[in-house]
C-alpha atoms as a PDB file:
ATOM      1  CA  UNK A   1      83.818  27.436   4.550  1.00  0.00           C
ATOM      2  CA  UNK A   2      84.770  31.419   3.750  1.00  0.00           C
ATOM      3  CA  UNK A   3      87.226  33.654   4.082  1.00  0.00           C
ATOM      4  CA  UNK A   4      86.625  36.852   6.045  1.00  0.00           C
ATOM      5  CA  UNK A   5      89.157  39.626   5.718  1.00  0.00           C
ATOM      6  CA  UNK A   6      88.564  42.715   7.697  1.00  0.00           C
ATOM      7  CA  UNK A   7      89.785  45.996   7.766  1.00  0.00           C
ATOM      8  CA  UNK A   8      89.204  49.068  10.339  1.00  0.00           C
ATOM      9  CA  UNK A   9      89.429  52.646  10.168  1.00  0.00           C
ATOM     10  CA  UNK A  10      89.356  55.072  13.047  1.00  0.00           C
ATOM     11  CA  UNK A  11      88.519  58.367  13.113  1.00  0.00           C
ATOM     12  CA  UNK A  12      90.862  58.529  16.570  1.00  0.00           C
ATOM     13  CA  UNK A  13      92.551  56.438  18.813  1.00  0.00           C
ATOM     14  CA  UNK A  14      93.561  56.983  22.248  1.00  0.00           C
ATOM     15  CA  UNK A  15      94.225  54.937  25.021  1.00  0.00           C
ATOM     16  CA  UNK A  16      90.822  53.442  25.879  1.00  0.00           C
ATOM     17  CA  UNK A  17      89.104  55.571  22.768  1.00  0.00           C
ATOM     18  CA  UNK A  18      88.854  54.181  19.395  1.00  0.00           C
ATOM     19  CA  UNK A  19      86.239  55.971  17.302  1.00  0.00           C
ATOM     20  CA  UNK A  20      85.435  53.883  14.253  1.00  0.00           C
ATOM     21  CA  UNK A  21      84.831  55.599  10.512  1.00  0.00           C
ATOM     22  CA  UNK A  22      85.158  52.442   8.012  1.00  0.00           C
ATOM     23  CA  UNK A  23      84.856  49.097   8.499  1.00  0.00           C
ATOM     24  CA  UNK A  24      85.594  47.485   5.094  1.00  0.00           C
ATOM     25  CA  UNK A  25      85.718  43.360   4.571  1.00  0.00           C
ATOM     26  CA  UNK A  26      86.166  41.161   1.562  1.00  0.00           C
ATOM     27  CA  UNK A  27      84.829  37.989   1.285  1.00  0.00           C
ATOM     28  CA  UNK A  28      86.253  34.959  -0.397  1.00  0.00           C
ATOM     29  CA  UNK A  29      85.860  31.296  -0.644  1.00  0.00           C
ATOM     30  CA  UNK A  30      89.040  29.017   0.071  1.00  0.00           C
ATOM     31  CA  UNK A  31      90.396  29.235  -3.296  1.00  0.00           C
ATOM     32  CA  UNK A  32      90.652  33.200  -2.865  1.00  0.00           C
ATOM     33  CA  UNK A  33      87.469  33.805  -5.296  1.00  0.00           C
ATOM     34  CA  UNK A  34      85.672  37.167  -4.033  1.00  0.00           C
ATOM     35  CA  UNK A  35      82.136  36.716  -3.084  1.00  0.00           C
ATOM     36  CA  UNK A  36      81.156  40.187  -1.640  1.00  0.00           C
ATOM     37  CA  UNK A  37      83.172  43.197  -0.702  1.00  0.00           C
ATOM     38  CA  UNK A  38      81.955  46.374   1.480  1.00  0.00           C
ATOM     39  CA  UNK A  39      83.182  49.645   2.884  1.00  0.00           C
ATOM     40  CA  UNK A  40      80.931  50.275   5.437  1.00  0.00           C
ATOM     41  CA  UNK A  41      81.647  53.962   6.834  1.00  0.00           C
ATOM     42  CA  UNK A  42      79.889  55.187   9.697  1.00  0.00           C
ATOM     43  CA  UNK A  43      79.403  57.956  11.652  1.00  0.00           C
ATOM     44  CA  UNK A  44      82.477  58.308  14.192  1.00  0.00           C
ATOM     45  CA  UNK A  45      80.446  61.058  16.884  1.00  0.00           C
ATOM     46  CA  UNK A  46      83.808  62.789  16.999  1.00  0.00           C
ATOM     47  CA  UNK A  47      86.456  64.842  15.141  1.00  0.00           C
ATOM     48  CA  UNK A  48      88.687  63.370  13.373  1.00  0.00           C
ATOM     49  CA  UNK A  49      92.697  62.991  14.989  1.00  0.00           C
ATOM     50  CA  UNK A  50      94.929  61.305  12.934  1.00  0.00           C
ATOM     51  CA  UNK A  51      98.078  60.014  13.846  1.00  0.00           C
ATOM     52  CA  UNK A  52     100.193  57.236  12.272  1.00  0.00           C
ATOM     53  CA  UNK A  53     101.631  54.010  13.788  1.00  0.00           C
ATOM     54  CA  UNK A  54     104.568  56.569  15.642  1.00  0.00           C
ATOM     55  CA  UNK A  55     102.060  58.982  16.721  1.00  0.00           C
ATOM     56  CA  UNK A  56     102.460  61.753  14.610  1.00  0.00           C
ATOM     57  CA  UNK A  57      99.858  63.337  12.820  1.00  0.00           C
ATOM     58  CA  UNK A  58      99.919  63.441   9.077  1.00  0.00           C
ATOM     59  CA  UNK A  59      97.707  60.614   8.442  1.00  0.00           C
ATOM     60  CA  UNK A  60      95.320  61.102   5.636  1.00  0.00           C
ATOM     61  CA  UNK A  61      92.977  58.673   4.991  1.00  0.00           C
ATOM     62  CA  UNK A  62      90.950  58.658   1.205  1.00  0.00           C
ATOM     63  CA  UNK A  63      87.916  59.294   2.228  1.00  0.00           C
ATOM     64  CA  UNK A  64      85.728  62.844   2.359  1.00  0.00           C
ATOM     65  CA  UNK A  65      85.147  63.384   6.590  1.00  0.00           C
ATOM     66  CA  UNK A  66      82.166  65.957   6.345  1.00  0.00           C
ATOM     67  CA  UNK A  67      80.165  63.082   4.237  1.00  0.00           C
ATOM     68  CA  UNK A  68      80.622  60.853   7.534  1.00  0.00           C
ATOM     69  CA  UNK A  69      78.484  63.003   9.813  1.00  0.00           C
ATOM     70  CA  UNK A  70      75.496  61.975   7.271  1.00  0.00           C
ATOM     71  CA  UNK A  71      76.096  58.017   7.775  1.00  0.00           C
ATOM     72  CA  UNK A  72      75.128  55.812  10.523  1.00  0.00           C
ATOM     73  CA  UNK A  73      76.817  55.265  14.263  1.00  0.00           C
ATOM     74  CA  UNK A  74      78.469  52.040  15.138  1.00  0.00           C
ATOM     75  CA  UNK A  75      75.221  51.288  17.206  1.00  0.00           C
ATOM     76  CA  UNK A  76      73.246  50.916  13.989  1.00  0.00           C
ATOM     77  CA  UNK A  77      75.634  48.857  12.176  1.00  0.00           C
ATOM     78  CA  UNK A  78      76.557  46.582  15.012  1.00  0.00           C
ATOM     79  CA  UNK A  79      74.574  43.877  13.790  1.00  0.00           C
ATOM     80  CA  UNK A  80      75.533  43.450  11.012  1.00  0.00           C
ATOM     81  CA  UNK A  81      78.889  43.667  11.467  1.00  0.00           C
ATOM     82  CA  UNK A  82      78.764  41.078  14.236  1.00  0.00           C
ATOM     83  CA  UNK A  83      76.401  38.899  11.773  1.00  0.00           C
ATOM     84  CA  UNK A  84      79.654  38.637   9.221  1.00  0.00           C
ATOM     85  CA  UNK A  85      82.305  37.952  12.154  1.00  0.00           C
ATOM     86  CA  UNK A  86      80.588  35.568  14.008  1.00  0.00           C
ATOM     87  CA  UNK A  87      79.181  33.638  10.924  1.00  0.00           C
ATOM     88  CA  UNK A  88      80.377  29.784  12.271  1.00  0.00           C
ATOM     89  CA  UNK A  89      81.216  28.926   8.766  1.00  0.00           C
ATOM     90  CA  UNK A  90      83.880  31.998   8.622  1.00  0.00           C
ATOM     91  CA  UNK A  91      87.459  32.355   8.957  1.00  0.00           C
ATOM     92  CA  UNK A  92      88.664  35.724   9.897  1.00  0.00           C
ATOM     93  CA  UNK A  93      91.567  37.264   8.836  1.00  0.00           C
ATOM     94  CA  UNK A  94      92.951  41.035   9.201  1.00  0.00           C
ATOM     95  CA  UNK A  95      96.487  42.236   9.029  1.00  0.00           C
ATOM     96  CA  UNK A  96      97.703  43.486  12.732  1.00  0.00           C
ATOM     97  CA  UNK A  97      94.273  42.024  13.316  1.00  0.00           C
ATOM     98  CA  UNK A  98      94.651  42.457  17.265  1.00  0.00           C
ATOM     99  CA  UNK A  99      94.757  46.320  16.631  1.00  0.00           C
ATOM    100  CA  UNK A 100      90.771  46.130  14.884  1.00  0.00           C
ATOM    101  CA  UNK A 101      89.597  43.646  17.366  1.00  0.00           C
ATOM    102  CA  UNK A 102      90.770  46.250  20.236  1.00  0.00           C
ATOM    103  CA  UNK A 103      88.742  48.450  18.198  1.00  0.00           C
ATOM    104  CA  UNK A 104      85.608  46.702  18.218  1.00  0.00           C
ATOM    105  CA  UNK A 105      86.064  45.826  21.312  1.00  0.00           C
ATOM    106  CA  UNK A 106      86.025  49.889  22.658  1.00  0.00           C
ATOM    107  CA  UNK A 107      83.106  50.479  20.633  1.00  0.00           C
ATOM    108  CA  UNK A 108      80.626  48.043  22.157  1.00  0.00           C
ATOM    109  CA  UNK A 109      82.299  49.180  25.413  1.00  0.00           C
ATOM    110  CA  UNK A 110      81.218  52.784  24.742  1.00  0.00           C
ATOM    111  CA  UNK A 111      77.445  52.107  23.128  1.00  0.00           C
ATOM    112  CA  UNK A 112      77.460  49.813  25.790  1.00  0.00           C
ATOM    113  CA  UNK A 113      76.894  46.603  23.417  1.00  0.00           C
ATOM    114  CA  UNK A 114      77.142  43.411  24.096  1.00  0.00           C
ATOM    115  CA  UNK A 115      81.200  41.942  23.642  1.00  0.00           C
ATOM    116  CA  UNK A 116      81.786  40.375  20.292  1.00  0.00           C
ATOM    117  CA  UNK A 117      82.985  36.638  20.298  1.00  0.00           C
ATOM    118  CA  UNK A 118      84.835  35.054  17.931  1.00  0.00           C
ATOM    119  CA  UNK A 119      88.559  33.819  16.225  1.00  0.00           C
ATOM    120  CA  UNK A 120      90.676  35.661  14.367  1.00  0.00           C
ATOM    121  CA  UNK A 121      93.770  35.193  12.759  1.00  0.00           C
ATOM    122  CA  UNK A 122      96.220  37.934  11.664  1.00  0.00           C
ATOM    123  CA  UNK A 123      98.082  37.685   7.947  1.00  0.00           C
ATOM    124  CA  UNK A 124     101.345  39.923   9.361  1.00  0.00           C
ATOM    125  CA  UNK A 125     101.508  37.072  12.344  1.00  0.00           C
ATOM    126  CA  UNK A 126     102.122  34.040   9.922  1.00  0.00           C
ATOM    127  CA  UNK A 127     104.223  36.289   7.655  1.00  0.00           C
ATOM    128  CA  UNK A 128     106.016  36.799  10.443  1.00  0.00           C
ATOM    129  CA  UNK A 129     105.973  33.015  10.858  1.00  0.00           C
ATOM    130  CA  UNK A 130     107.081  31.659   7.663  1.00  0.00           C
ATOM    131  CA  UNK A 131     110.219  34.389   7.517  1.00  0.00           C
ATOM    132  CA  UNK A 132     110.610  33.292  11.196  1.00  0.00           C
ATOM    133  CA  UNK A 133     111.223  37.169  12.041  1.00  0.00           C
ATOM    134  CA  UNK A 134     109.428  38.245  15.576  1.00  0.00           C
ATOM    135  CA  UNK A 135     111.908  41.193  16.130  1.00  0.00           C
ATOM    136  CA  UNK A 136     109.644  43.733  14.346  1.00  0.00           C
ATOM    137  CA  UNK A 137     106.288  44.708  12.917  1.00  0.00           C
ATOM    138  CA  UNK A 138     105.963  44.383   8.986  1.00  0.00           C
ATOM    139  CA  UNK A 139     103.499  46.693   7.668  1.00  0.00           C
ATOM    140  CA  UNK A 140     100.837  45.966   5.240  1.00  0.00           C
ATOM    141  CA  UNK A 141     102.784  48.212   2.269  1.00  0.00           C
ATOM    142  CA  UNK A 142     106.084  45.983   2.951  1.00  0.00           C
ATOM    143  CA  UNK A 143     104.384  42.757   2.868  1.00  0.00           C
ATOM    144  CA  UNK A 144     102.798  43.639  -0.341  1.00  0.00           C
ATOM    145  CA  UNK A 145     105.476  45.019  -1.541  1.00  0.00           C
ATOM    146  CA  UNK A 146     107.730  41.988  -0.565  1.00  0.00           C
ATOM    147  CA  UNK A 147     104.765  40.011  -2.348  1.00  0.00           C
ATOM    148  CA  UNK A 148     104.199  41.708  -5.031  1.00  0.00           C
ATOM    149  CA  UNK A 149     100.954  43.007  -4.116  1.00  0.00           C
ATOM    150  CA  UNK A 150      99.601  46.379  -5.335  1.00  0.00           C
ATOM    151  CA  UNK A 151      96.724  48.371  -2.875  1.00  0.00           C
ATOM    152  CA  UNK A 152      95.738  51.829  -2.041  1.00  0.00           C
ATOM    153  CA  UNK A 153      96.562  52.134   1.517  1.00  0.00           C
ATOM    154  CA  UNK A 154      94.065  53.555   4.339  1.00  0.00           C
ATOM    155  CA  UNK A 155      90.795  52.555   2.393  1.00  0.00           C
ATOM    156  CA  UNK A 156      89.397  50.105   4.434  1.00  0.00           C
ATOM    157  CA  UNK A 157      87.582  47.678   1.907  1.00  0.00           C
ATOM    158  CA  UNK A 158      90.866  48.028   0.196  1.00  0.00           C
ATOM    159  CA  UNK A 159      92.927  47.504   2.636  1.00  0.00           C
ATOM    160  CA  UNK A 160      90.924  44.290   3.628  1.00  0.00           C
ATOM    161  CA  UNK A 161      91.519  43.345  -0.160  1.00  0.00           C
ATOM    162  CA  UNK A 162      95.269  43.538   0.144  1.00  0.00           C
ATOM    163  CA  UNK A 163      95.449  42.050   2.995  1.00  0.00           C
ATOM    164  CA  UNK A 164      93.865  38.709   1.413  1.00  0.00           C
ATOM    165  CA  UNK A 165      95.999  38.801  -1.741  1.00  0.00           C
ATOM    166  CA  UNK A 166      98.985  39.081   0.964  1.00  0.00           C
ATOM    167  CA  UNK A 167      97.176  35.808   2.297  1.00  0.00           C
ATOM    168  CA  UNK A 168      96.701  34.746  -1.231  1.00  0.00           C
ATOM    169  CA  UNK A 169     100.527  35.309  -2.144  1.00  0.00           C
ATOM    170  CA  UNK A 170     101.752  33.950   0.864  1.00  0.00           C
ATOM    171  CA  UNK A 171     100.100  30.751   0.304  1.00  0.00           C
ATOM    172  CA  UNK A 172     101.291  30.657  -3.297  1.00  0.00           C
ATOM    173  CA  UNK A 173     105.085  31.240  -1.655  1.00  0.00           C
ATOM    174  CA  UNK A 174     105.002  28.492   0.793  1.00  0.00           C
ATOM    175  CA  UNK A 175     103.057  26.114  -1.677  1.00  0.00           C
ATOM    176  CA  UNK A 176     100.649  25.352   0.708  1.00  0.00           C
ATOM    177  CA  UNK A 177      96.913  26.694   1.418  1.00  0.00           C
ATOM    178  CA  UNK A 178      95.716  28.527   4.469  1.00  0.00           C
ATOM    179  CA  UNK A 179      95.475  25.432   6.599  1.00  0.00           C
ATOM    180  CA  UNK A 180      98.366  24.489   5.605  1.00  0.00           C
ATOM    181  CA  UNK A 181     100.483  27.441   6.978  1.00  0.00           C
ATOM    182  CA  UNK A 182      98.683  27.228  10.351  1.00  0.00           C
ATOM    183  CA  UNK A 183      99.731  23.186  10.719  1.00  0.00           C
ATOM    184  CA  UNK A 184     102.915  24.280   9.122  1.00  0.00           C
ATOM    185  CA  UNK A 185     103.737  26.918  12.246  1.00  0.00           C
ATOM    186  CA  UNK A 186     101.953  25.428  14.875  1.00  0.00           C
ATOM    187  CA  UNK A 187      99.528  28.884  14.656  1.00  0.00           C
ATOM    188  CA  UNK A 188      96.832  29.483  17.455  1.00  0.00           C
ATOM    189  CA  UNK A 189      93.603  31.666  16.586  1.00  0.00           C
ATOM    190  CA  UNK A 190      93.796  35.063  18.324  1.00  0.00           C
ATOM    191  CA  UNK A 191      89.955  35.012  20.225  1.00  0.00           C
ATOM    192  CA  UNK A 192      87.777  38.001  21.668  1.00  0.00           C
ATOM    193  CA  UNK A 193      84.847  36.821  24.055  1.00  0.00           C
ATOM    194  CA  UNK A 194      83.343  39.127  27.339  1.00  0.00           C
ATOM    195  CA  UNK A 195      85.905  42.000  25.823  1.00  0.00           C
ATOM    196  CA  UNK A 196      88.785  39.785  26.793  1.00  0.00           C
ATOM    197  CA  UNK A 197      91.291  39.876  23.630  1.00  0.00           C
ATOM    198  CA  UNK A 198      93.815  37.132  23.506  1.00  0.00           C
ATOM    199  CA  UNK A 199      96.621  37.538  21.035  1.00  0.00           C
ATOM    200  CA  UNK A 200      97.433  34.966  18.255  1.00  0.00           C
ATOM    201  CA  UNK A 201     100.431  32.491  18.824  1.00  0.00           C
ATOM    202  CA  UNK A 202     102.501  30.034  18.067  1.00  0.00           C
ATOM    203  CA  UNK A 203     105.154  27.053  18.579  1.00  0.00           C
ATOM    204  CA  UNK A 204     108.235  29.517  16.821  1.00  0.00           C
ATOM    205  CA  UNK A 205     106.661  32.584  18.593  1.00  0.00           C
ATOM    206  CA  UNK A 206     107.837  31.193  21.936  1.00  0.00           C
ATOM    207  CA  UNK A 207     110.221  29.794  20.770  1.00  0.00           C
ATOM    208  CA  UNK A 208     111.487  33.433  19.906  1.00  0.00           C
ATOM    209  CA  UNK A 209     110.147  33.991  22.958  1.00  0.00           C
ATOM    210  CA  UNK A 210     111.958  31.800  25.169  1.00  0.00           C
ATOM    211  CA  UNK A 211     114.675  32.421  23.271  1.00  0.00           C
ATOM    212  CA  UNK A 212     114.972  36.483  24.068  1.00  0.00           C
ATOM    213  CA  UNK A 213     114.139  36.328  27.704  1.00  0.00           C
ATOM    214  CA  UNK A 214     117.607  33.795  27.952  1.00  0.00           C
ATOM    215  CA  UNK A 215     119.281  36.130  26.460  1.00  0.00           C
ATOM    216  CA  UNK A 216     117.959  38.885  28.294  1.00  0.00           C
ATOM    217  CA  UNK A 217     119.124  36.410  31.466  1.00  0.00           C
ATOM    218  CA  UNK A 218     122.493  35.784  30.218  1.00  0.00           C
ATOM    219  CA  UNK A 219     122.990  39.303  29.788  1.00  0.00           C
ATOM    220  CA  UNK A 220     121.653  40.237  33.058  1.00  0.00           C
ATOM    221  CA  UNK A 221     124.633  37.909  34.567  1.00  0.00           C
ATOM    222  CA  UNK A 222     127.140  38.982  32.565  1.00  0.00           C
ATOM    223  CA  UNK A 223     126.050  42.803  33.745  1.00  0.00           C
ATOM    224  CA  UNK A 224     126.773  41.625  37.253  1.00  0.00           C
ATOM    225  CA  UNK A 225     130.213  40.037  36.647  1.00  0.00           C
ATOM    226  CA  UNK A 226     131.566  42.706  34.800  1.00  0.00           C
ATOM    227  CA  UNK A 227     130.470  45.228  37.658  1.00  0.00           C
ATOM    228  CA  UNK A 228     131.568  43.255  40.297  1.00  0.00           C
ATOM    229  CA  UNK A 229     134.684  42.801  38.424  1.00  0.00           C
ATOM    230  CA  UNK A 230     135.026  46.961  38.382  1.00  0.00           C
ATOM    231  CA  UNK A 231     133.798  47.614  41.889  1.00  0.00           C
ATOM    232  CA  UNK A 232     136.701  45.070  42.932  1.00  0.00           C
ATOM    233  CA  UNK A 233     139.518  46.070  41.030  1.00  0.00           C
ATOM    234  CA  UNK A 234     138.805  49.935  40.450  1.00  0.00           C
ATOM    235  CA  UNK A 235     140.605  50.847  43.723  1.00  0.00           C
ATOM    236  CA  UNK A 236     143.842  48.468  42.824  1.00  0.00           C
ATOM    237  CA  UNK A 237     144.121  50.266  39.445  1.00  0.00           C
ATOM    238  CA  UNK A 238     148.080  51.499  39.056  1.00  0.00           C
ATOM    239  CA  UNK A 239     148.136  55.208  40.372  1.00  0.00           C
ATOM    240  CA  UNK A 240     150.337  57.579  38.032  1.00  0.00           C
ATOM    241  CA  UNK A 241     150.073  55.480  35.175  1.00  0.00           C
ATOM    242  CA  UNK A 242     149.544  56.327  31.315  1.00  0.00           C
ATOM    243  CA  UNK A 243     145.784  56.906  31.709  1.00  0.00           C
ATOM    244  CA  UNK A 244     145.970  58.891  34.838  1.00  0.00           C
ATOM    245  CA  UNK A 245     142.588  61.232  34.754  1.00  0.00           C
ATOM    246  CA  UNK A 246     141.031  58.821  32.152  1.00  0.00           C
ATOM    247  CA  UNK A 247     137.855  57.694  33.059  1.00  0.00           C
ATOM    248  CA  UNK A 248     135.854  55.039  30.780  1.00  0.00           C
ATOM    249  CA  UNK A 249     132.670  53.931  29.425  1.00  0.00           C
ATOM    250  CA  UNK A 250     131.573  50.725  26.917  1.00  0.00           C
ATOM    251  CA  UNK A 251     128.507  50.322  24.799  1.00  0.00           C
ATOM    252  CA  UNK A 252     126.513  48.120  26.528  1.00  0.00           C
ATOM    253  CA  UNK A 253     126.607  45.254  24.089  1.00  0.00           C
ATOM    254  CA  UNK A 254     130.952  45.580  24.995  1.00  0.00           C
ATOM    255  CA  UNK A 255     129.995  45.263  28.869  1.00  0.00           C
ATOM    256  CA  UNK A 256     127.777  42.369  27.987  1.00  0.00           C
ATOM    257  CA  UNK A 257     130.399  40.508  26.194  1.00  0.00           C
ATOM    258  CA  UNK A 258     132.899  39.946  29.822  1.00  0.00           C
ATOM    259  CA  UNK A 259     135.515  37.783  27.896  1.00  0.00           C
ATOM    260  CA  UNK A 260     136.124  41.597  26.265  1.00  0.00           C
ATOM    261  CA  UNK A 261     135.434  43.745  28.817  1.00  0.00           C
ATOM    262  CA  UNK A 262     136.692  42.453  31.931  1.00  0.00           C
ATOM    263  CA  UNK A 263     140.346  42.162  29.534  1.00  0.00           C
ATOM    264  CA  UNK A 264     139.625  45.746  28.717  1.00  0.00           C
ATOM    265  CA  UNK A 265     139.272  46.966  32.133  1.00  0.00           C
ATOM    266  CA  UNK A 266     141.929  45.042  33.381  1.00  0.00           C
ATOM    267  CA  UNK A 267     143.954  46.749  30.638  1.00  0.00           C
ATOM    268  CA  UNK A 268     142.759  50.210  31.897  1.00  0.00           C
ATOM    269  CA  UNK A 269     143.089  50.094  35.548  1.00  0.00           C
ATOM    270  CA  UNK A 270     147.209  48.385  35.088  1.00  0.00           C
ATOM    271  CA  UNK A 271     147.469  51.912  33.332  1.00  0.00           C
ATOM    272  CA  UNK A 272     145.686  53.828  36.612  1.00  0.00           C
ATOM    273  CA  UNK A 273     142.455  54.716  33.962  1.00  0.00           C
ATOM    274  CA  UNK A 274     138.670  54.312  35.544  1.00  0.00           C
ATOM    275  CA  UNK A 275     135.503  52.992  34.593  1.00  0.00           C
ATOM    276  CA  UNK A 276     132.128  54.687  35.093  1.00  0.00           C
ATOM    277  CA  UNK A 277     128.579  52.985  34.333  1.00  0.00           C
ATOM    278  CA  UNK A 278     127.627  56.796  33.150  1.00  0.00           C
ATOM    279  CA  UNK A 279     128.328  58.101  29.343  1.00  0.00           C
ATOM    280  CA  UNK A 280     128.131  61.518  30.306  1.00  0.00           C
ATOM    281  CA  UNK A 281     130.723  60.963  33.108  1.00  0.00           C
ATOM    282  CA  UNK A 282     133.692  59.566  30.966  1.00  0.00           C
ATOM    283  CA  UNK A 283     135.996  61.325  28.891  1.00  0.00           C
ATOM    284  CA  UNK A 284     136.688  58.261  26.561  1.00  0.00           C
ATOM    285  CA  UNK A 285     133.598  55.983  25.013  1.00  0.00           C
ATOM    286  CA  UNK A 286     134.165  52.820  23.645  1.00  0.00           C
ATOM    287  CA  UNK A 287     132.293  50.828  20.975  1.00  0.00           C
ATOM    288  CA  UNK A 288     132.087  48.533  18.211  1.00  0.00           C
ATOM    289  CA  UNK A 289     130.550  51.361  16.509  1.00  0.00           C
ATOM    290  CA  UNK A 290     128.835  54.718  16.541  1.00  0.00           C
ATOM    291  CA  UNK A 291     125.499  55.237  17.077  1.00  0.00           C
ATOM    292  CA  UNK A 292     123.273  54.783  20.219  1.00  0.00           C
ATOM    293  CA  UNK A 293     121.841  56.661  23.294  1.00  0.00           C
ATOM    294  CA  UNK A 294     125.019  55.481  25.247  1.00  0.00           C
ATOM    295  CA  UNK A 295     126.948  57.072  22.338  1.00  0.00           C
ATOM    296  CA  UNK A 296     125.347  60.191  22.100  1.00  0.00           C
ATOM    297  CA  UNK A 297     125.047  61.514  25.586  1.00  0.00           C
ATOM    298  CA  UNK A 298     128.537  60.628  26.173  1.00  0.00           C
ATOM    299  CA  UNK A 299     129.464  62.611  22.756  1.00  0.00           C
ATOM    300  CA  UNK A 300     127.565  65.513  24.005  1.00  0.00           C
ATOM    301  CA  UNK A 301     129.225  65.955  27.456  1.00  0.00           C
ATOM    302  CA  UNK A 302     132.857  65.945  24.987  1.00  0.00           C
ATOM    303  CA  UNK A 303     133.864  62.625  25.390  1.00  0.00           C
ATOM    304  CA  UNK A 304     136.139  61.075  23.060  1.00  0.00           C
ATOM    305  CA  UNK A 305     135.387  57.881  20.917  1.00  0.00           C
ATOM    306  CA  UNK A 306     137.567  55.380  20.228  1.00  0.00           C
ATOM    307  CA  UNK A 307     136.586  52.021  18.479  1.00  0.00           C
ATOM    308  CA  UNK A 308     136.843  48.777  20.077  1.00  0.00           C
ATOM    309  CA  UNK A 309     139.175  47.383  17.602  1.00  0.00           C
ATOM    310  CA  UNK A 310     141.925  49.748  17.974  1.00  0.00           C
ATOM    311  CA  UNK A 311     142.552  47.919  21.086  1.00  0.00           C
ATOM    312  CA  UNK A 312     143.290  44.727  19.654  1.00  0.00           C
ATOM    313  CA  UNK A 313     146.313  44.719  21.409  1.00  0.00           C
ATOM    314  CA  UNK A 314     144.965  44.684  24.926  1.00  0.00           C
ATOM    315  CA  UNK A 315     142.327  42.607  24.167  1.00  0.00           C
ATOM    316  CA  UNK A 316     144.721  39.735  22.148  1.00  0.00           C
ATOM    317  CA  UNK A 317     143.786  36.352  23.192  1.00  0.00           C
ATOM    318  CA  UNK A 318     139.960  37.245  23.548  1.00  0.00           C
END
């Protein structure tokens, strides 16, 4: 058995375009011993658009782009690349690996090749495994960098390197080998076959998961109590009172939390204030803390903020 790690440069990306310029791999044996290593660059048939992960352009990649109009298409180099990720006796690996397989996947689509088929798995997905942390994306850099890998970043072959001493090191951290971590985390091969692409998963993946979308439930019923609690009560607030001409707004994570807010509003309509759903609407914003969307637009349209704790009084009890 052999390690494949793969690595895929673009010369653009769009939405169903992905015009390939490098496709660099490293191959290793199961102890992490390098048997061959490649940068294969090819010929993208297109200018080059570079954008990073956000979008933006900026993106420079290490490589001289007029020598790529001298090397051959993707066409020409199909076979062999499919001849390395399809070997039976290989284990692919690639870091955000989904993102390369999409882009393999466009470019048999547009030299109208047939679909590749084979498993992958994806070094970020079982980092993100073994720090049990599914809330964001960790770049190659941070990984290595958490790792303490070294790399030049945006070379493909070189990224494909890093991206197995990442493996390497994260096997070395959890004192296990490759297997290992997959048994470990309950980890399911991603797979492309007939240009379908199915992502890579596992047992704490939904659990995260399942996890988020009760939460998302929870706060989805608490949203509905605490507006049924306003629309009710509003109307009965005391007229004349201290916050006469006051109207108020809460961060959402405040309207979420109804043992607060409901106290709060009650607090505010006994003084003959109001409550509005709409930042830019209110006059007074209140939050755990700044920052936010909520916070800004009602900021901008001159509301005033006042911190959450400073009415520990009203809220005593909670």
């Amino acid at each position: 058995m052999k390690y494949v790690f793969f690595d895929i440069e673009c010369a653009c990306v769009f939405k169903n375009v992905a015009k390939m310029c490098a496709f660099g791999y490293v191959v290793t044996d199961e102890s992490f011993a390098v048997r061959a290593r490649e940068d294969i660059l090819l010929n993208p048939k297109g200018k080059f658009h570079l954008t990073d992960r956000k979008g933006k352009e900026g993106l420079v990649l290490p490589y001289e782009y007029e020598d790529f109009k001298k090397y051959p298409v993707f066409r020409d180099r199909y076979p062999a690349i499919r001849s390395l990720l399809e070997d039976r006796d290989a284990h692919l690996f690639g870091h955000a690996t989904i993102n390369d397989v999409n882009y393999l996947n466009l470019e048999t689509k547009r030299y109208k090749l047939p679909s590749f088929r084979f498993a992958f798995h994806d070094t970020q997905f079982l980092y993100m495994n073994a720090v049990n942390d599914f809330s964001r994306q960790f770049g190659l850099g941070a990984m290595a960098e958490a790792l303490n890998v070294d790399f030049t970043p945006h070379r493909a072959v070189d990224d494909a390197y890093a991206t197995m001493m990442v493996c390497r090191a994260l096997c070395e951290r959890e004192q296990t080998d490759v297997k290992g971590i997959l048994e470990r985390y309950g980890v399911r091969a991603g797979r492309i076959s007939n240009y379908r692409i199915e992502q890579p998963d596992s047992v704490r993946r939904r659990g995260y998961l399942a996890e988020r979308e009760a939460e998302k439930e929870q706060r989805a019923k608490a949203h509905v109590e605490f507006y049924r609690y306003v629309n009710k009560q509003m109307h009965r607030r005391k007229k004349g009172g201290e916050l006469d001409g006051k109207v108020f707004c809460f961060s959402k994570d405040v309207e979420d939390d109804v043992s607060v807010s409901v106290k709060l509003a009650s607090a505010i309509f006994a003084s003959g204030g109001k409550y509005t759903s709409h930042p830019s609407e209110c006059n007074v914003y209140i939050a755990r803390s700044q920052g936010g969307v909520r916070y800004q637009n009602a900021l901008n349209c001159g509301a005033a903020f006042i911190p959450l704790d400073r009415f520990s009084k009203a809220l005593e009890g909670v």
